[in-house]
N, C-alpha and C. Protein backbone atom coordinates (compact mmCIF):
# COMPACT_ATOMS: atom_id res chain seq x y z
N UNK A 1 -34.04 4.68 -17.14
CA UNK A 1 -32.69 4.49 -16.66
C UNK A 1 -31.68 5.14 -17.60
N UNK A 2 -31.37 5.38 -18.89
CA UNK A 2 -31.18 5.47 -19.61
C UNK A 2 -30.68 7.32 -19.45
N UNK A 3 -31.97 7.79 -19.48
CA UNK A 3 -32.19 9.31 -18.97
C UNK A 3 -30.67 9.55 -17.63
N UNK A 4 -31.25 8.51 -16.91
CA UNK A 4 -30.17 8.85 -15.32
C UNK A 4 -28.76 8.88 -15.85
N UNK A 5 -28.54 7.87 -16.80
CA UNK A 5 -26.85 7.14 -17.39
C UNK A 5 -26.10 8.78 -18.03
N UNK A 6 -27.11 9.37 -18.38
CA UNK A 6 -27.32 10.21 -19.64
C UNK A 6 -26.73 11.34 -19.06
N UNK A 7 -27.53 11.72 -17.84
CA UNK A 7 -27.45 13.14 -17.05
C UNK A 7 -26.44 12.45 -16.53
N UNK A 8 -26.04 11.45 -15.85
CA UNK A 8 -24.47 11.48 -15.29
C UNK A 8 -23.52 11.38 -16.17
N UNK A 9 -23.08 11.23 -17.27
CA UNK A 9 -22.66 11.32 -18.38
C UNK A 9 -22.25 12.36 -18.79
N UNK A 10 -22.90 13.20 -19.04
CA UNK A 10 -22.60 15.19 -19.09
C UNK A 10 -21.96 15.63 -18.13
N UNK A 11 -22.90 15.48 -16.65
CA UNK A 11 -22.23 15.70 -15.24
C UNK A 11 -20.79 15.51 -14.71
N UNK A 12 -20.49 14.08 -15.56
CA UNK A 12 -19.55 14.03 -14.82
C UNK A 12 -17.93 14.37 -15.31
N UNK A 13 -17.01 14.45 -14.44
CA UNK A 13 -15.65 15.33 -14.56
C UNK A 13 -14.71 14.54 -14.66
N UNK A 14 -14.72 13.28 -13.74
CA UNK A 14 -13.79 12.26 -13.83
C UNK A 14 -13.57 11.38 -15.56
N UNK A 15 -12.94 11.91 -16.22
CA UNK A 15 -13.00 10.85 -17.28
C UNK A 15 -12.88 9.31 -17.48
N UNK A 16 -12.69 8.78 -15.99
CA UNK A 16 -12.53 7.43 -16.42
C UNK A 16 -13.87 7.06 -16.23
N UNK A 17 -14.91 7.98 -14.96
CA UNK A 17 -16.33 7.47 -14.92
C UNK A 17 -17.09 7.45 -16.53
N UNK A 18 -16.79 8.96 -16.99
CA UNK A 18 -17.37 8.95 -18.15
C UNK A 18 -17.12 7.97 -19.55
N UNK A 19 -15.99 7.33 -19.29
CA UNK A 19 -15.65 6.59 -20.17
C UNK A 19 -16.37 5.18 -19.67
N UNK A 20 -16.29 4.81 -18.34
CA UNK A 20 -17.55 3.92 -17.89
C UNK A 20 -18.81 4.06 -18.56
N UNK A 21 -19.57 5.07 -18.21
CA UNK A 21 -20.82 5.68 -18.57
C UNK A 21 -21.00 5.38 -20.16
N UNK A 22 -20.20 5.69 -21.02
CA UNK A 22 -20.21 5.72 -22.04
C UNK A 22 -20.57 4.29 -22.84
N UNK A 23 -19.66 3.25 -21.95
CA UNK A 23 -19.48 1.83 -22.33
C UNK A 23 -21.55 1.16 -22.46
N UNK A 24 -22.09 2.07 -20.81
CA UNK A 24 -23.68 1.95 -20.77
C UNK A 24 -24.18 2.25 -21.87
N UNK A 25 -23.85 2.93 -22.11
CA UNK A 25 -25.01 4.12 -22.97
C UNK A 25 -24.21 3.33 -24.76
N UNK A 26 -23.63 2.97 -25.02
CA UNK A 26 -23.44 1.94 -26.29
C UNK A 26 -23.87 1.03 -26.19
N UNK A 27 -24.04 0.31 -25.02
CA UNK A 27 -24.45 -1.05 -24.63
C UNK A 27 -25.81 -1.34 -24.89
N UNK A 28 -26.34 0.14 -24.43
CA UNK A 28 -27.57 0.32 -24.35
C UNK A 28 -28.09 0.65 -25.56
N UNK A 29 -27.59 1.34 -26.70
CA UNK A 29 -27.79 1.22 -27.95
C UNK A 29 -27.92 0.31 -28.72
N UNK A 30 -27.19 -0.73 -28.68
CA UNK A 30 -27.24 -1.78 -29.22
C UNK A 30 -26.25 -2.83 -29.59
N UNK A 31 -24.97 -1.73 -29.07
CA UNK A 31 -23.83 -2.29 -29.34
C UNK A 31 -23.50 -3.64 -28.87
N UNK A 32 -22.38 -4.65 -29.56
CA UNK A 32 -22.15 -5.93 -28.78
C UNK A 32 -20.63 -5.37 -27.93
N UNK A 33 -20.52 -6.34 -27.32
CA UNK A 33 -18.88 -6.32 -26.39
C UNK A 33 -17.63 -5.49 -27.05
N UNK A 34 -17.43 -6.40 -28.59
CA UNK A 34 -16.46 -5.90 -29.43
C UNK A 34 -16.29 -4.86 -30.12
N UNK A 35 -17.70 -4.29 -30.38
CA UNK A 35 -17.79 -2.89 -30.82
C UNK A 35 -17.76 -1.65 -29.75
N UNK A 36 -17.67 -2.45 -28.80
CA UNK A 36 -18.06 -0.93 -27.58
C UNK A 36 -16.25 -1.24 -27.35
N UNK A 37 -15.45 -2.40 -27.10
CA UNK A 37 -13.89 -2.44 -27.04
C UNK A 37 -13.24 -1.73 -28.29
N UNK A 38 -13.54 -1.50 -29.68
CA UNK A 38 -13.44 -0.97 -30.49
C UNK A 38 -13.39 0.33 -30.31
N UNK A 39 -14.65 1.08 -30.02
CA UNK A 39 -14.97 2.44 -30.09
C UNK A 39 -14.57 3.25 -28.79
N UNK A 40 -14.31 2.41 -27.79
CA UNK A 40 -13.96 2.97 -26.61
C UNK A 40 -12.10 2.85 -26.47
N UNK A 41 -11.70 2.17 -27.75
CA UNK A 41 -9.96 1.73 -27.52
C UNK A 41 -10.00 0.79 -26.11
N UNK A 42 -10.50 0.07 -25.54
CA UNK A 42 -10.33 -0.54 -24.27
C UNK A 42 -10.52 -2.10 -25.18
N UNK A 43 -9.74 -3.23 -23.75
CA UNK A 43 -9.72 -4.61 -23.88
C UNK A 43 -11.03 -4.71 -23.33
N UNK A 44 -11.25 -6.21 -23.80
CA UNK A 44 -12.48 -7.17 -23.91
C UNK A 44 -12.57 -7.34 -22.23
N UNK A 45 -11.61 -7.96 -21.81
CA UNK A 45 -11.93 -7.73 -19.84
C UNK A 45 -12.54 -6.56 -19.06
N UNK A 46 -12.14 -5.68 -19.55
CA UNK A 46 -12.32 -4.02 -19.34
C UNK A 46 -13.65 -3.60 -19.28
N UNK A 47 -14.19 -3.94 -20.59
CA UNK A 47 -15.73 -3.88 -20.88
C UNK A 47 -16.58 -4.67 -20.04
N UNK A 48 -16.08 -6.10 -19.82
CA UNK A 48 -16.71 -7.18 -18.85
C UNK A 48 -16.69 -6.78 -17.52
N UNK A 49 -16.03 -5.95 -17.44
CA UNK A 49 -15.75 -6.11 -15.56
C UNK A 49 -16.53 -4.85 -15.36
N UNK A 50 -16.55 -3.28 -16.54
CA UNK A 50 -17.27 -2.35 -16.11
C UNK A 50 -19.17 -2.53 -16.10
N UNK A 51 -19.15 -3.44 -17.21
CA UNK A 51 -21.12 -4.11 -17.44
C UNK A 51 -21.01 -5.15 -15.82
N UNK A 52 -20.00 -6.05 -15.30
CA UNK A 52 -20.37 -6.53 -14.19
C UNK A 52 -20.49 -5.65 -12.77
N UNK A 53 -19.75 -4.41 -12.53
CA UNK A 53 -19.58 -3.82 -11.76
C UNK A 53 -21.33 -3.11 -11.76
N UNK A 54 -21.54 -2.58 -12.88
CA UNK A 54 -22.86 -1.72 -13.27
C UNK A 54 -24.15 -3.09 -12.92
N UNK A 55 -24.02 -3.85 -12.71
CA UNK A 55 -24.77 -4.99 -13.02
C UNK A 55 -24.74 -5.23 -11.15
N UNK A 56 -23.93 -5.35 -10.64
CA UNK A 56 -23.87 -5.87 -8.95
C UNK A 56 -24.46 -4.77 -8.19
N UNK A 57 -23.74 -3.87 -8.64
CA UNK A 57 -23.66 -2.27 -7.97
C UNK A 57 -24.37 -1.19 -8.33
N UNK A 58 -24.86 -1.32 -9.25
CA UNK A 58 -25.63 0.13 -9.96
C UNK A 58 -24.55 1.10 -10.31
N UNK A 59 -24.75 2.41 -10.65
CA UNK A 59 -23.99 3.38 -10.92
C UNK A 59 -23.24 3.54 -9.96
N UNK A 60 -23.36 3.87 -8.64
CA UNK A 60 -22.54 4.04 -7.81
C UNK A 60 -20.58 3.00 -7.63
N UNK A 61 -21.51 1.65 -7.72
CA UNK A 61 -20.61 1.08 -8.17
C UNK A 61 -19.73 1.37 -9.39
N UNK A 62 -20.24 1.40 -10.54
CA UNK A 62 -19.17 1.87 -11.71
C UNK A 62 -18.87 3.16 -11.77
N UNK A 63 -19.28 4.12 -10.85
CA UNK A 63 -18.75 5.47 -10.94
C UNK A 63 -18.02 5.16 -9.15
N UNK A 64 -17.47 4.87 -9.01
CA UNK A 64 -16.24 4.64 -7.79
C UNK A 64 -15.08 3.70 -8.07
N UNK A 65 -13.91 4.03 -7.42
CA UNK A 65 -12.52 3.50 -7.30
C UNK A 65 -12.28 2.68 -5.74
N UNK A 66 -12.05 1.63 -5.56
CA UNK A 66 -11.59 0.91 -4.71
C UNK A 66 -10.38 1.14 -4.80
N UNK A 67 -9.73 1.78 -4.45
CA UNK A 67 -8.53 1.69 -3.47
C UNK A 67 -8.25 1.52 -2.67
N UNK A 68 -6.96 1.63 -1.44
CA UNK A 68 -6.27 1.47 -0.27
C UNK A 68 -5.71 0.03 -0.58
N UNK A 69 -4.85 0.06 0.86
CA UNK A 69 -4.10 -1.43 0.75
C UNK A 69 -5.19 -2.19 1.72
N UNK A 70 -4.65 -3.29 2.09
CA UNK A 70 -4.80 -4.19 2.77
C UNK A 70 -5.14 -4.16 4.08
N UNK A 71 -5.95 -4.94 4.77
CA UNK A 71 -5.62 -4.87 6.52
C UNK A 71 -3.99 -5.34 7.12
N UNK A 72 -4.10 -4.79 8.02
CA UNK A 72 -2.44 -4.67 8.46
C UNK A 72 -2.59 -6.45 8.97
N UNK A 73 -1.05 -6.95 9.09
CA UNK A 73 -1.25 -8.66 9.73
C UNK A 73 -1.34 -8.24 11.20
N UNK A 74 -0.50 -6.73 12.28
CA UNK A 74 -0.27 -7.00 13.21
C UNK A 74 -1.93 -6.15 14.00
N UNK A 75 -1.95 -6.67 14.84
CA UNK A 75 -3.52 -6.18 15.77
C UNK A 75 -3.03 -4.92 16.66
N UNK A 76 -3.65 -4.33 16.92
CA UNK A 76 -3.16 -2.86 17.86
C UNK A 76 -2.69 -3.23 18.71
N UNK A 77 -2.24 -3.99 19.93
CA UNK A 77 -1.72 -4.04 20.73
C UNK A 77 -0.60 -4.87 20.44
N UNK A 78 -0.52 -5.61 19.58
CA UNK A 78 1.06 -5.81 18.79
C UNK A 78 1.81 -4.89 18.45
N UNK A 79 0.87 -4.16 18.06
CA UNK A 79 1.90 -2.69 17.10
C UNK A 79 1.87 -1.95 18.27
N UNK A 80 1.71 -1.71 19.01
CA UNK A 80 2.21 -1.05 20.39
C UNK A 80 2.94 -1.60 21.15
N UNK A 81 2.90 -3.15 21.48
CA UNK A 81 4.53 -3.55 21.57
C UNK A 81 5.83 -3.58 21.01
N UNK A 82 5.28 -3.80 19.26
CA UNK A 82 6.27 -3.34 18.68
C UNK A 82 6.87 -1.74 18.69
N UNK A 83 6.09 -0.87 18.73
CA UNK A 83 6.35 0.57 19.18
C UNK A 83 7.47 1.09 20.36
N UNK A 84 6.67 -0.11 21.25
CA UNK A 84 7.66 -0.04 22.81
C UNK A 84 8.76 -0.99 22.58
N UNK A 85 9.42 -1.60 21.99
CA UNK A 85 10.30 -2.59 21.55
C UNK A 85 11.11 -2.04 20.67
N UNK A 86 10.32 -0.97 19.73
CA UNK A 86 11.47 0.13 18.67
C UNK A 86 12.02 1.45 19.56
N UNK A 87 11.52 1.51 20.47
CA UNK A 87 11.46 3.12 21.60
C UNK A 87 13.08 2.47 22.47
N UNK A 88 12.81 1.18 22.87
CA UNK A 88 13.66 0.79 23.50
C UNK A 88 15.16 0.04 23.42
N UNK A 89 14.98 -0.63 22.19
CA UNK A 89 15.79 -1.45 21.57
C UNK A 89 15.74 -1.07 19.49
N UNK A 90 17.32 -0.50 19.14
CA UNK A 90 17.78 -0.11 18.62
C UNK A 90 18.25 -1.32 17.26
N UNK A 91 17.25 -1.85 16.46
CA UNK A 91 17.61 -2.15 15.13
C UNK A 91 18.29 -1.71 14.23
N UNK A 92 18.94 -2.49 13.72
CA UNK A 92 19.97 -2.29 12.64
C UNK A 92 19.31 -2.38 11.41
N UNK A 93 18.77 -3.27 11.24
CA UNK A 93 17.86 -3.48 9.47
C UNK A 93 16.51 -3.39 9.71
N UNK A 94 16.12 -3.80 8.75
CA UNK A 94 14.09 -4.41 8.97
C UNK A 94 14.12 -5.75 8.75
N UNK A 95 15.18 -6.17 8.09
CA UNK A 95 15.24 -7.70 8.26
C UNK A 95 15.14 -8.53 10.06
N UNK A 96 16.17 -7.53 10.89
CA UNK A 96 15.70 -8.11 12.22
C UNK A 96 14.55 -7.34 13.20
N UNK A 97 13.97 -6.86 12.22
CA UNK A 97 12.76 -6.30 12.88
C UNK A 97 11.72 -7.35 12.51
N UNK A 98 11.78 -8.23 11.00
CA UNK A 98 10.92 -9.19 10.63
C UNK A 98 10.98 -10.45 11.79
N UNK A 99 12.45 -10.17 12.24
CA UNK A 99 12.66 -11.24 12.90
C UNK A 99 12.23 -11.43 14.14
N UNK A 100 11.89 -10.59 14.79
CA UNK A 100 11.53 -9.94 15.87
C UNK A 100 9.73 -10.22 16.04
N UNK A 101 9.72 -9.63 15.08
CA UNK A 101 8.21 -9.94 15.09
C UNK A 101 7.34 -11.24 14.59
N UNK A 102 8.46 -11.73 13.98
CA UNK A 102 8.21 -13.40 13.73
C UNK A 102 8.32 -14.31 14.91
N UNK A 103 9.09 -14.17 15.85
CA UNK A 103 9.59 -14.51 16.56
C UNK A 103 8.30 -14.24 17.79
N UNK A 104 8.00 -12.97 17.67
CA UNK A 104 7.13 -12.78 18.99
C UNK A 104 5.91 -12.98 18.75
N UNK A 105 5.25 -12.65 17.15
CA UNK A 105 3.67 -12.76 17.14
C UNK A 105 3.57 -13.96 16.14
N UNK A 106 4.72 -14.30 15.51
CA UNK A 106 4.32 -15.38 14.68
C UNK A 106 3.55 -14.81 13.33
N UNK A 107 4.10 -13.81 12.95
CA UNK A 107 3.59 -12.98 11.84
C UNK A 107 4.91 -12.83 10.99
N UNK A 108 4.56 -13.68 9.35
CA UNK A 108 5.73 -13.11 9.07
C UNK A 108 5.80 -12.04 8.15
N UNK A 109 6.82 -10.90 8.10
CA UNK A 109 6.76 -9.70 6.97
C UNK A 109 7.87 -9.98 6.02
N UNK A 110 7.69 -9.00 4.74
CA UNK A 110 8.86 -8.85 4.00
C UNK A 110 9.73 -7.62 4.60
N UNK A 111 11.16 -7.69 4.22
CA UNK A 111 11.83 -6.61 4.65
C UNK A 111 11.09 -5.50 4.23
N UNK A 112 10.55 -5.17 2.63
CA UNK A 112 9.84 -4.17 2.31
C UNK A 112 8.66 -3.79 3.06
N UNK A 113 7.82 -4.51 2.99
CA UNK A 113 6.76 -4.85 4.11
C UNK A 113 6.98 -3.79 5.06
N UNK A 114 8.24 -4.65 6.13
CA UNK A 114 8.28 -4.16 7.46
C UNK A 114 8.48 -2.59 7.11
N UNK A 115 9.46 -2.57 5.67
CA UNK A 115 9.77 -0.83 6.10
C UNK A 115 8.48 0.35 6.10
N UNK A 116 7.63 -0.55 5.25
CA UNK A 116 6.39 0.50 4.95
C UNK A 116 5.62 0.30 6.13
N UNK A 117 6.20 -0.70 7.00
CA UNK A 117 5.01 -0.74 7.89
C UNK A 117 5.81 0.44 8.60
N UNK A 118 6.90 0.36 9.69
CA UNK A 118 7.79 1.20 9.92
C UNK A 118 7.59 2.92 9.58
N UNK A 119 7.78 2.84 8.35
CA UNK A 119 7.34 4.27 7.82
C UNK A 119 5.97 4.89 8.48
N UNK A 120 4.79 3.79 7.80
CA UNK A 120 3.62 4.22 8.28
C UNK A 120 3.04 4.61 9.79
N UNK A 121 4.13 3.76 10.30
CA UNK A 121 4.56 4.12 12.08
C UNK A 121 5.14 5.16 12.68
N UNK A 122 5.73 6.50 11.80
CA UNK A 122 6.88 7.22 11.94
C UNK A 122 8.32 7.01 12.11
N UNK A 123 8.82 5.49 11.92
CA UNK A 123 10.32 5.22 12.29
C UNK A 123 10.63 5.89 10.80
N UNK A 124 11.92 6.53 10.81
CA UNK A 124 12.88 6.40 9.84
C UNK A 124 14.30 5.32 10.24
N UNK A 125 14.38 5.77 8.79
CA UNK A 125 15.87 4.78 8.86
C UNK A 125 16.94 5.44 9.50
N UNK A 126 17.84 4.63 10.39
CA UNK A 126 19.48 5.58 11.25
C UNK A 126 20.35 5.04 10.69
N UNK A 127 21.38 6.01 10.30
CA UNK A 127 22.39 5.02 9.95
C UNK A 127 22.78 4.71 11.15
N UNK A 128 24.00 3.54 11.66
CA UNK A 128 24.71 3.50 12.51
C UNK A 128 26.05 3.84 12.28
N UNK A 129 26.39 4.44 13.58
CA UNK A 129 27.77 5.31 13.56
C UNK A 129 28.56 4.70 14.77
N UNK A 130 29.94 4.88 14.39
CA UNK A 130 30.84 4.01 15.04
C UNK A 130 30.88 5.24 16.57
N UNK A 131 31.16 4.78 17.50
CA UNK A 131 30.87 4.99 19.09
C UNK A 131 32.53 5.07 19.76
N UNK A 132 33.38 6.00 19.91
CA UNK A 132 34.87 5.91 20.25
C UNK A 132 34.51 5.05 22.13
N UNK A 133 35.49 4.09 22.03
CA UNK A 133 34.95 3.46 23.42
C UNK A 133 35.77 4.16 24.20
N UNK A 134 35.28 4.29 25.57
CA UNK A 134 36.48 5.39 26.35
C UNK A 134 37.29 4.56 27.15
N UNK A 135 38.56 5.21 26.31
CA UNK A 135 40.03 4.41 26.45
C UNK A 135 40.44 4.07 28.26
N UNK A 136 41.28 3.37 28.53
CA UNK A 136 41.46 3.42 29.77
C UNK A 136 43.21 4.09 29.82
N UNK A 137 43.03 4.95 30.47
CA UNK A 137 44.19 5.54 30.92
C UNK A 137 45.59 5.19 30.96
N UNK A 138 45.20 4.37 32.06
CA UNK A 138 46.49 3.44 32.65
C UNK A 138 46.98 2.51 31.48
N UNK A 139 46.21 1.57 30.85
CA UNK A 139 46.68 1.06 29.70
C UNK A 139 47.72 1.91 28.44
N UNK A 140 46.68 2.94 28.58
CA UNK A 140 47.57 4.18 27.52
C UNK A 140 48.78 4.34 27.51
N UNK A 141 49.21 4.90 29.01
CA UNK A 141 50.16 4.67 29.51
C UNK A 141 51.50 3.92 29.57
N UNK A 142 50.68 2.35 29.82
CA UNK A 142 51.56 1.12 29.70
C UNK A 142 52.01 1.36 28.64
N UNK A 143 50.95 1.57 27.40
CA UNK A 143 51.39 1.27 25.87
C UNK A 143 52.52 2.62 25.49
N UNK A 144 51.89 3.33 25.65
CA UNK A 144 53.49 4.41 25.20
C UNK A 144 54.58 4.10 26.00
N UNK A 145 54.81 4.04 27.10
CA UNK A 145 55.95 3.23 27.91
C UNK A 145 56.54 1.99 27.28
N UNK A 146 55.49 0.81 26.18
CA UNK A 146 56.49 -0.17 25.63
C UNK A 146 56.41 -0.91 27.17
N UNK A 147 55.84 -1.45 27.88
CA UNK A 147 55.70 -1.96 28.56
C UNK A 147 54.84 -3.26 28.54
C-alpha cells in the first residue's frame, strides 16, 4: 500500500492532495499526530479528519473535494410556479418574494437566499421607475381656468 501512497504522491498536481498524501506516508513512517501537525504546519483536527477520510474512503476519498451547496427547499414544480408567478406578477424586493413563497409552499427563505435562488433562476434585479399617469384633459383644463 505504501508503494500506491508513494506513486500518487509524485503523480499528483493538486497540492492540497499531496499534502494529504504526505500526512500517509509520515504516518506511515512512524510519525505520531503532533509530529506530522508540526512538519506539515497544519492543526491537530486537520490531520484527524485527513487519517479519517483515508480510513472510510481509501485514497479516493482523501484525494477528492466535496463541494456544491445544498439541495434546493423548493421541488420542480414549485419552482415553475414560482417562474410563472415572476413572468406574471412584478416584485419589488425578495423580501416579498420570501413572502410569497412562504405563503404558498410553506417554505421559508432568507432575503439572501431568495436572491441566489432568483439569480440561479435567471431573474435580475429592476429597479422600479416612476410611470407618468395619463392626465385627464378636461381636468387640465378646469385647473388652468382656476375653476
Amino acid at each position: 500500500m505504501r508503494e500506491e501512497i508513494t506513486l500518487r504522491y509524485k503523480s499528483e498536481k493538486n497540492p492540497r492532495f499531496r499534502e494529504r498524501l504526505h500526512c500517509l506516508l509520515l504516518k506511515d513512517q512512524g510519525y505520531t499526530n503532533a509530529q506530522v501537525c508540526e512538519i506539515l504546519l497544519v492543526c491537530h483536527t486537520t490531520v484527524t479528519t485527513w487519517l479519517n477520510l483515508y480510513e472510510t474512503g481509501g485514497l479516493e476519498a482523501l484525494c477528492s473535494l466535496v463541494t456544491g451547496g445544498s439541495d434546493g427547499f423548493l421541488t420542480d414544480e414549485q419552482i415553475a410556479s414560482l417562474k410563472s408567478e415572476l413572468d406574471k406578477h412584478v416584485f419589488q424586493t425578495s423580501k416579498q418574494v420570501c413572502h410569497w413563497v412562504r405563503e404558498e409552499f410553506g417554505v421559508a427563505y432568507s432575503e439572501r437566499g431568495m436572491r441566489a435562488l432568483l439569480q440561479r433562476l435567471g431573474y435580475s434585479k429592476q429597479k422600479a421607475h416612476l410611470v407618468p399617469a395619463q392626465a385627464d384633459e378636461a381636468k387640465q383644463e378646469s385647473f388652468l381656468k382656476g375653476v
